[in-house]
Protein backbone atom coordinates (compact mmCIF):
# COMPACT_ATOMS: atom_id res chain seq x y z
CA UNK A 1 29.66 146.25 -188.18
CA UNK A 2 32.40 145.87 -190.38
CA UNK A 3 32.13 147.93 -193.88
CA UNK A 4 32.71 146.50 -197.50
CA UNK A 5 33.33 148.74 -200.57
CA UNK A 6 31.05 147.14 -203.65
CA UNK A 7 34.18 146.49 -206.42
CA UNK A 8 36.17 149.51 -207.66
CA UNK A 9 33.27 152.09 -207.37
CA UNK A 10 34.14 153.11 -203.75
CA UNK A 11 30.65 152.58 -202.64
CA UNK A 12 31.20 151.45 -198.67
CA UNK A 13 28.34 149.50 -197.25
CA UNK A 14 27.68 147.31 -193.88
CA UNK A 15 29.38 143.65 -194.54
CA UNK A 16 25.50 142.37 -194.30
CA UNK A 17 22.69 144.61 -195.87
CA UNK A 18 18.79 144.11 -195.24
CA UNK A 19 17.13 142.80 -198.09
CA UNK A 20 13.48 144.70 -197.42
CA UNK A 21 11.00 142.65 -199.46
CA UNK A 22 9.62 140.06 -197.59
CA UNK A 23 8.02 142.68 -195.47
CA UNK A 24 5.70 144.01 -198.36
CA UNK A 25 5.94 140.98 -200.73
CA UNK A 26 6.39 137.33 -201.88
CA UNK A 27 5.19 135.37 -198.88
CA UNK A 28 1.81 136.15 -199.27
CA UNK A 29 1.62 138.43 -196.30
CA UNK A 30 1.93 142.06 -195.38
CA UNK A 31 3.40 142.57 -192.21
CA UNK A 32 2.29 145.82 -189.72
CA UNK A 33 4.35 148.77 -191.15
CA UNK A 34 4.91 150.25 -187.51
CA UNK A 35 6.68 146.84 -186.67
CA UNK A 36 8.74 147.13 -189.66
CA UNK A 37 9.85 150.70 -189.83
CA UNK A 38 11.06 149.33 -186.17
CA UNK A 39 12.84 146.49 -187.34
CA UNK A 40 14.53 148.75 -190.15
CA UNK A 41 15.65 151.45 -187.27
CA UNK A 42 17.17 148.43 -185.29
CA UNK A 43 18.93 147.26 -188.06
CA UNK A 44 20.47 151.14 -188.82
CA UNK A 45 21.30 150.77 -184.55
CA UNK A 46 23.40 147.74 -185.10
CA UNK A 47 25.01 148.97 -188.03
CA UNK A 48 23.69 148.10 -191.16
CA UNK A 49 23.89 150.62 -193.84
CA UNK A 50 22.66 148.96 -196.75
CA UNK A 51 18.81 148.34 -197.43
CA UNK A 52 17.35 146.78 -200.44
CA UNK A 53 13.99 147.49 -202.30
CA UNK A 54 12.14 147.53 -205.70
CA UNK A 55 9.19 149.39 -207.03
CA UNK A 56 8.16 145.38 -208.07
CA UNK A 57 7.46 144.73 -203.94
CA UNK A 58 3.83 145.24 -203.72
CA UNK A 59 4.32 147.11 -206.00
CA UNK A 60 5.35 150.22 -204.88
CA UNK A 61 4.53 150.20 -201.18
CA UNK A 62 8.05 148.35 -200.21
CA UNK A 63 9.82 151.48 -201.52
CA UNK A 64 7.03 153.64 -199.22
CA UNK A 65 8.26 151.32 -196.15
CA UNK A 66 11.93 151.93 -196.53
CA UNK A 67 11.46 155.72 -197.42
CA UNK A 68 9.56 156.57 -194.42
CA UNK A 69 11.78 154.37 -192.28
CA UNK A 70 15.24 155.97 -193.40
CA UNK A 71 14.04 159.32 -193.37
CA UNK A 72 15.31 160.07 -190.27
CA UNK A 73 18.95 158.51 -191.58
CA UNK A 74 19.58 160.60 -194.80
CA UNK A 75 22.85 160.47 -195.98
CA UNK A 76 23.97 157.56 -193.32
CA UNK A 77 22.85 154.76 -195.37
CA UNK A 78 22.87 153.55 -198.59
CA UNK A 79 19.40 152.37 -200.24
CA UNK A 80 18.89 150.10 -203.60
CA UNK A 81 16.00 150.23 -205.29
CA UNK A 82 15.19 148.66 -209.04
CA UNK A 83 13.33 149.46 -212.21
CA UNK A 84 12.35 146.96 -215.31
CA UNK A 85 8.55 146.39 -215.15
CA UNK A 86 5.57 147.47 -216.80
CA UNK A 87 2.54 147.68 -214.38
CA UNK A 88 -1.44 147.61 -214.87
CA UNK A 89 -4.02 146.85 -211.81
CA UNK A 90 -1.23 146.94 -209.33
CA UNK A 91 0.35 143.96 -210.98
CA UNK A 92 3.43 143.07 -212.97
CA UNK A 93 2.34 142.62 -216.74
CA UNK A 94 6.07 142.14 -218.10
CA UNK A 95 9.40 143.67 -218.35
CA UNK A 96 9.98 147.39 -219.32
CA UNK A 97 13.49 148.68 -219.76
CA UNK A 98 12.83 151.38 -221.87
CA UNK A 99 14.81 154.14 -221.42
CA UNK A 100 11.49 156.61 -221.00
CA UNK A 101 10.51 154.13 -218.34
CA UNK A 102 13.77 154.16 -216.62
CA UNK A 103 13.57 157.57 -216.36
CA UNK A 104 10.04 157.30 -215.20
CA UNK A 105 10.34 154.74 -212.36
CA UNK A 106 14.01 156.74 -211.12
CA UNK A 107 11.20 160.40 -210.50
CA UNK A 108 8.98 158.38 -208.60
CA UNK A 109 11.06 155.84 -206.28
CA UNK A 110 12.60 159.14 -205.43
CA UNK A 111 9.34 160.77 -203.84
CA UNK A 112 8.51 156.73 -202.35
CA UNK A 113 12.00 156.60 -200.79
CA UNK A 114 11.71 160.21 -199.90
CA UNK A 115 15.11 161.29 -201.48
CA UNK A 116 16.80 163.12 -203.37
CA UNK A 117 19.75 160.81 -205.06
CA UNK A 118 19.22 156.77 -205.64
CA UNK A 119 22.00 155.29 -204.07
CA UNK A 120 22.40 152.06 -206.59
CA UNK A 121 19.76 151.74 -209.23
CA UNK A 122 19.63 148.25 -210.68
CA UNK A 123 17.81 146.78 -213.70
CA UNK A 124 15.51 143.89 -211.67
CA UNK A 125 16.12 141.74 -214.93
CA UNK A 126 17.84 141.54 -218.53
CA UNK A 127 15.08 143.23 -220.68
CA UNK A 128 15.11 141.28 -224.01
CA UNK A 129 13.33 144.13 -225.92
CA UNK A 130 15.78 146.82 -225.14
CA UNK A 131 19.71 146.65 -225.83
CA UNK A 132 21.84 146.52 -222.60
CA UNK A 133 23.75 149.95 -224.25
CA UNK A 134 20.21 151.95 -224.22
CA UNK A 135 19.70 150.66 -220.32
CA UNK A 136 23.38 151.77 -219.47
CA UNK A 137 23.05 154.65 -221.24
CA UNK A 138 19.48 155.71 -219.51
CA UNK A 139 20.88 155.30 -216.34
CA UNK A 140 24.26 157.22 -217.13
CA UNK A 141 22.53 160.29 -218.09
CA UNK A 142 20.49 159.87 -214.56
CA UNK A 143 23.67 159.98 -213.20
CA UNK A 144 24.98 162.99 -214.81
CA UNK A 145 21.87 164.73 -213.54
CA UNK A 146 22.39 163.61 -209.83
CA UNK A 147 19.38 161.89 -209.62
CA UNK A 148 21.21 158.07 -209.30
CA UNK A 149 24.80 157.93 -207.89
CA UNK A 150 25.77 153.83 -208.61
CA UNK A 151 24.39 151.99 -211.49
CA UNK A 152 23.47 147.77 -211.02
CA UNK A 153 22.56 144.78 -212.74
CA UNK A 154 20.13 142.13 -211.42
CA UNK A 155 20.56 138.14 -212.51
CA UNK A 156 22.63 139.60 -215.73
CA UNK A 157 25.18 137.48 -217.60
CA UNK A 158 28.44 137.65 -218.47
CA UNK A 159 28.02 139.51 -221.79
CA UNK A 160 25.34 141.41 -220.75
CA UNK A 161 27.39 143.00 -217.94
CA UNK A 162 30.61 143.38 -220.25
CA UNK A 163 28.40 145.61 -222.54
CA UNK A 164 26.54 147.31 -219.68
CA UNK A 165 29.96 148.18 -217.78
CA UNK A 166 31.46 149.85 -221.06
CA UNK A 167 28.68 152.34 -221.40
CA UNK A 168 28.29 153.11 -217.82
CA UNK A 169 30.42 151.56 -214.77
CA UNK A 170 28.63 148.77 -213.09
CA UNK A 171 29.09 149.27 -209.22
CA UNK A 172 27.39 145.98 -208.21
CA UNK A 173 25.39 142.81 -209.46
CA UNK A 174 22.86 141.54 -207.90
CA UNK A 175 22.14 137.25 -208.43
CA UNK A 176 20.97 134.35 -205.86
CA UNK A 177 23.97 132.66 -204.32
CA UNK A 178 24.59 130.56 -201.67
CA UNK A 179 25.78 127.17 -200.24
CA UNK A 180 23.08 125.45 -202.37
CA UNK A 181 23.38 127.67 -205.46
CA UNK A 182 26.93 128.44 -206.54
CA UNK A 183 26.41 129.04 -209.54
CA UNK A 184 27.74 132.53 -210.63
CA UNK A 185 31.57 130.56 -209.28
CA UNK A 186 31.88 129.31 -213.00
CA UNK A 187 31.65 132.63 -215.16
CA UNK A 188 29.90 135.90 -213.33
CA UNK A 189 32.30 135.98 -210.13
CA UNK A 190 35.54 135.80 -212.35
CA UNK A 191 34.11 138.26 -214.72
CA UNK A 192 32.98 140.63 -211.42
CA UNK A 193 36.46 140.34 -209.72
CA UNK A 194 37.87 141.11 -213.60
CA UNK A 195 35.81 144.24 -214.00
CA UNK A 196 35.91 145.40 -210.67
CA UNK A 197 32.21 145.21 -210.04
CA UNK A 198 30.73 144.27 -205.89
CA UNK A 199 28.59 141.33 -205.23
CA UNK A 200 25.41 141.27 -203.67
CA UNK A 201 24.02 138.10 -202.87
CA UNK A 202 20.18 138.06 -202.59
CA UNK A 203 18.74 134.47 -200.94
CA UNK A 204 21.85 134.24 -199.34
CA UNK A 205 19.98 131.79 -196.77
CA UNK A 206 18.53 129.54 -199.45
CA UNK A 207 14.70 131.26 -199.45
CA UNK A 208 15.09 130.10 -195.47
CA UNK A 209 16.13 126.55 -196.48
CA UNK A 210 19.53 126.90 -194.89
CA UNK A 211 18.34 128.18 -191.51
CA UNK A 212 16.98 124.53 -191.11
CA UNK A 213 13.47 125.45 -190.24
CA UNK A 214 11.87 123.40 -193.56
CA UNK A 215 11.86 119.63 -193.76
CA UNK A 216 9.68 117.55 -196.25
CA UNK A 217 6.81 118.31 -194.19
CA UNK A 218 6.95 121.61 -194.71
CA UNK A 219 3.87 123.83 -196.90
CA UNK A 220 3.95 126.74 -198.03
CA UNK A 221 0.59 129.06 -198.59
CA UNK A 222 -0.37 129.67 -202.05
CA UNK A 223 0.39 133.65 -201.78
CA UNK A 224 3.97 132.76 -201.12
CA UNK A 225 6.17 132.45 -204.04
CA UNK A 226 8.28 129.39 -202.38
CA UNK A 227 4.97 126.82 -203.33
CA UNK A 228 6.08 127.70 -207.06
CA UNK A 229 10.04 126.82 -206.39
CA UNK A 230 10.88 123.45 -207.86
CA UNK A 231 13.99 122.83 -204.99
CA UNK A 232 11.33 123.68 -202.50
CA UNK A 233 8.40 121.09 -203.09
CA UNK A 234 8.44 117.95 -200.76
CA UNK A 235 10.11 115.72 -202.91
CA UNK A 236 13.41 117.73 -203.14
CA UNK A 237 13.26 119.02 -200.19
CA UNK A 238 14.20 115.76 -198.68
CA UNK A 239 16.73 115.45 -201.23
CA UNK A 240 18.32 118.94 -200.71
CA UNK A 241 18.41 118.48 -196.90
CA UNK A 242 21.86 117.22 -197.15
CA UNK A 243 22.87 120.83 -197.61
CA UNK A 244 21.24 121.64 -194.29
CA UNK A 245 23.13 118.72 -192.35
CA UNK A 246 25.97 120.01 -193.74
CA UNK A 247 25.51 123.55 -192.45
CA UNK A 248 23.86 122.22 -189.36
CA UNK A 249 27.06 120.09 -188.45
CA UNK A 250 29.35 122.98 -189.01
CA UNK A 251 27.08 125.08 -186.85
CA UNK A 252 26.64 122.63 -184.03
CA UNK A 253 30.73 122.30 -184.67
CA UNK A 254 31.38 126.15 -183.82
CA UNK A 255 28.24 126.69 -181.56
CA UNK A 256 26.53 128.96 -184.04
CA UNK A 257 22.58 129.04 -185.85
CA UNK A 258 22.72 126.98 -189.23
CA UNK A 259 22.13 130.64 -190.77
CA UNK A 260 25.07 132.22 -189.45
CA UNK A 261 27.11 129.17 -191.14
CA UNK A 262 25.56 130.35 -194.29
CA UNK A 263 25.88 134.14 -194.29
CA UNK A 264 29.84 134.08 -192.76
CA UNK A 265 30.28 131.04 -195.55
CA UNK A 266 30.13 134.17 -198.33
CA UNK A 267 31.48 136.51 -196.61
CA UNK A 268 34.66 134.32 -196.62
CA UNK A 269 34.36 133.93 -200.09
CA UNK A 270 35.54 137.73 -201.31
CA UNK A 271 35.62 141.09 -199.31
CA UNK A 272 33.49 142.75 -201.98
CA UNK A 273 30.45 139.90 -201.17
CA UNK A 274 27.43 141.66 -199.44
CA UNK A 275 24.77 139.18 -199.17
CA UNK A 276 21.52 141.09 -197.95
CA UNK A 277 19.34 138.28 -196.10
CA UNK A 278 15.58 139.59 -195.47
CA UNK A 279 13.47 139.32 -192.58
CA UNK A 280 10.61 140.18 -190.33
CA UNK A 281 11.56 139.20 -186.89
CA UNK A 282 14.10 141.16 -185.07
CA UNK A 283 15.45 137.95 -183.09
CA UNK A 284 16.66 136.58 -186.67
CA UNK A 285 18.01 140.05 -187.74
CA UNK A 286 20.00 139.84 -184.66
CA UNK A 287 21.04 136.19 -185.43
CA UNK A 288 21.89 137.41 -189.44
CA UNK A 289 24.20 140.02 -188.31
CA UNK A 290 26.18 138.10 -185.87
CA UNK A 291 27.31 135.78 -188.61
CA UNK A 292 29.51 139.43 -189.49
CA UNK A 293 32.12 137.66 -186.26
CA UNK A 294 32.30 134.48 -187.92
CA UNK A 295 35.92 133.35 -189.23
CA UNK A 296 36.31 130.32 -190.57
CA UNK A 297 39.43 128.27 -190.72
CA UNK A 298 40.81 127.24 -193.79
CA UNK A 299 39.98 123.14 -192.63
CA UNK A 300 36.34 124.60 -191.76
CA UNK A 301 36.25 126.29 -195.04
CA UNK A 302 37.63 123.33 -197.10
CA UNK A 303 34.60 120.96 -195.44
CA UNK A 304 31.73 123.63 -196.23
CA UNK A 305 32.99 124.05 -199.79
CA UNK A 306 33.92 120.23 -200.52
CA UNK A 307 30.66 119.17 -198.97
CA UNK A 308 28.67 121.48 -200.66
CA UNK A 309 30.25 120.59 -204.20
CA UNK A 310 29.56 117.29 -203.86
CA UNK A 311 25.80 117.41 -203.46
CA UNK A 312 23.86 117.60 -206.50
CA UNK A 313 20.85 120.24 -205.93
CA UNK A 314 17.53 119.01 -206.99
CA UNK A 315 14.88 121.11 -208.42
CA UNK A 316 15.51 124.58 -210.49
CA UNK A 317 15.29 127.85 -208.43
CA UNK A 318 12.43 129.00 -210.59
CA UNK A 319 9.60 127.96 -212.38
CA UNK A 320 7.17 129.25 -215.83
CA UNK A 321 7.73 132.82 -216.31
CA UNK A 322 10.13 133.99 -213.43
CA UNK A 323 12.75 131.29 -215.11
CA UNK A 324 12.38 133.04 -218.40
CA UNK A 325 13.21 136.12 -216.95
CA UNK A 326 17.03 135.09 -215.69
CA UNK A 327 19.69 135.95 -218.53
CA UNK A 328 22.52 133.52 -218.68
């Protein structure tokens, strides 16, 4: 597997990471932790060094999953895990970027992730409530103490990562993007590439819209947080599908999977682009990783970004409270 270094910060991760939620989280299912420690393992045998997490998934027991699978791996892989919420009843009640907090959540993901350093510890979202310089500066002084190497930024804008970065080096930002959402082109990537700041692409396969699998038929179960996204109900998913056929012709075009189109699509796009698609199936890991020997031509590239320009998306990517929470 080919290795990427996030920005200037010299932090050198697998071109694709694992984004770890879905096992513990958002589709209304928990799937069997032997299974999954598996799947991690195979993922760490075929290269991938980068794993994503939050003390939001579940909460908590994400960060337990991807502890106790990595422990055998200390030191060979890189883990991300967030802070930002307040929690009551084992549910989410509302942001919490206090600095107390920060320093709260950083002592226990450490004993869930059974470490002794965070690798990259991002804020999961802007906190209104609390200046950016107070979050920066929490975090900082975590560094200092060796308890966080990298410091992140999840869904932040422009300003808010221009004053985060001058109190404490952003390594990487973390914001939806793909073929159907692009986005962080018009400001954050030109701002990122300014700075010197990696890219890590969460959804990079469209919330599984890309792969080709949905049509307007498709239903999702009420546990699963894709009923409540706008591009995803039945009506726009007919209308979006025109960003499948476009993927779909490109993959039949280079006898590839849709998803494959998708993932090597942003890794074309900069070398310091990580996108970290999630997953509970090994047989789709395996497919997500192979999309690392994907090269584009500059033709193929022209169609994928020309066709994908010139279809309007319909729907927003979140709805009620989660679409309050993205800073812009």
């Amino acid at each position: 597997m080919e290795k990427r270094k996030l920005g200037n910060s010299g932090l050198e991760v697998s071109a694709i990471g694992l984004g770890c939620m879905g096992m513990s989280f958002g589709y209304g299912t928990i799937s069997d932790e032997k299974e999954m420690i598996a799947l991690i393992r195979s993922a760490v045998e075929s290269g991938v060094t980068f794993f994503d997490t939050a003390e939001v998934y579940g909460p908590y027991i994400n960060e337990e999953l991807v502890g106790k699978a990595l422990e055998p791996f200390k030191g060979e892989v890189v883990i991300a895990t967030k802070f930002g919420f307040n929690f009551q009843d084992g549910v989410s009640t509302g942001l919490n970027s206090r600095p107390e907090n920060i320093r709260k959540v950083a002592e226990e993901s450490l004993k869930r992730l059974r470490i002794e350093t965070i690798d990259l510890f991002y804020q999961h979202r802007v906190d209104p409530e609390v200046p950016i310089e107070e979050v920066a500066g929490a975090v900082k002084d975590l560094i200092q103490e060796g308890k966080v190497k990298h410091f992140g930024l999840s869904e932040a804008g422009v300003q808010i990562i221009r004053r985060a970065h001058a109190v404490q080096p952003v390594t990487a930002l973390q914001s939806e993007y793909s073929l159907w959402w692009r986005e962080p082109e018009d400001e954050i990537i030109p701002t990122l590439e300014e700075l010197g700041i990696g890219f890590v692409p969460f959804s990079p396969l469209g919330k599984g819209f890309l792969t080709g699998k949905m049509d307007q038929n498709t239903t999702f179960d009420s546990k699963d947080f894709r009923s409540t996204v706008p591009r995803l109900s039945p009506e726009n998913l007919k209308a979006n599908y025109a960003f499948v056929d476009l993927v779909s012709a490109m993959a039949k075009r280079k006898d590839v999977t849709p998803a494959q189109i998708a993932l090597a699509w942003i890794l074309a796009q900069k070398p310091w682009f990580v996108p970290i698609p999630g997953t509970t199936k090994l047989h789709r890991l395996n497919e997500n990783l192979g999309a690392a020997n994907e090269v584009f031509t500059a033709e193929e590239l022209l169609d994928l970004n020309n066709g994908s320009s010139n279809i309007a998306v319909q729907g927003e990517r979140y709805s009620g409270g989660s679409a309050k929470m993205i800073n812009r």
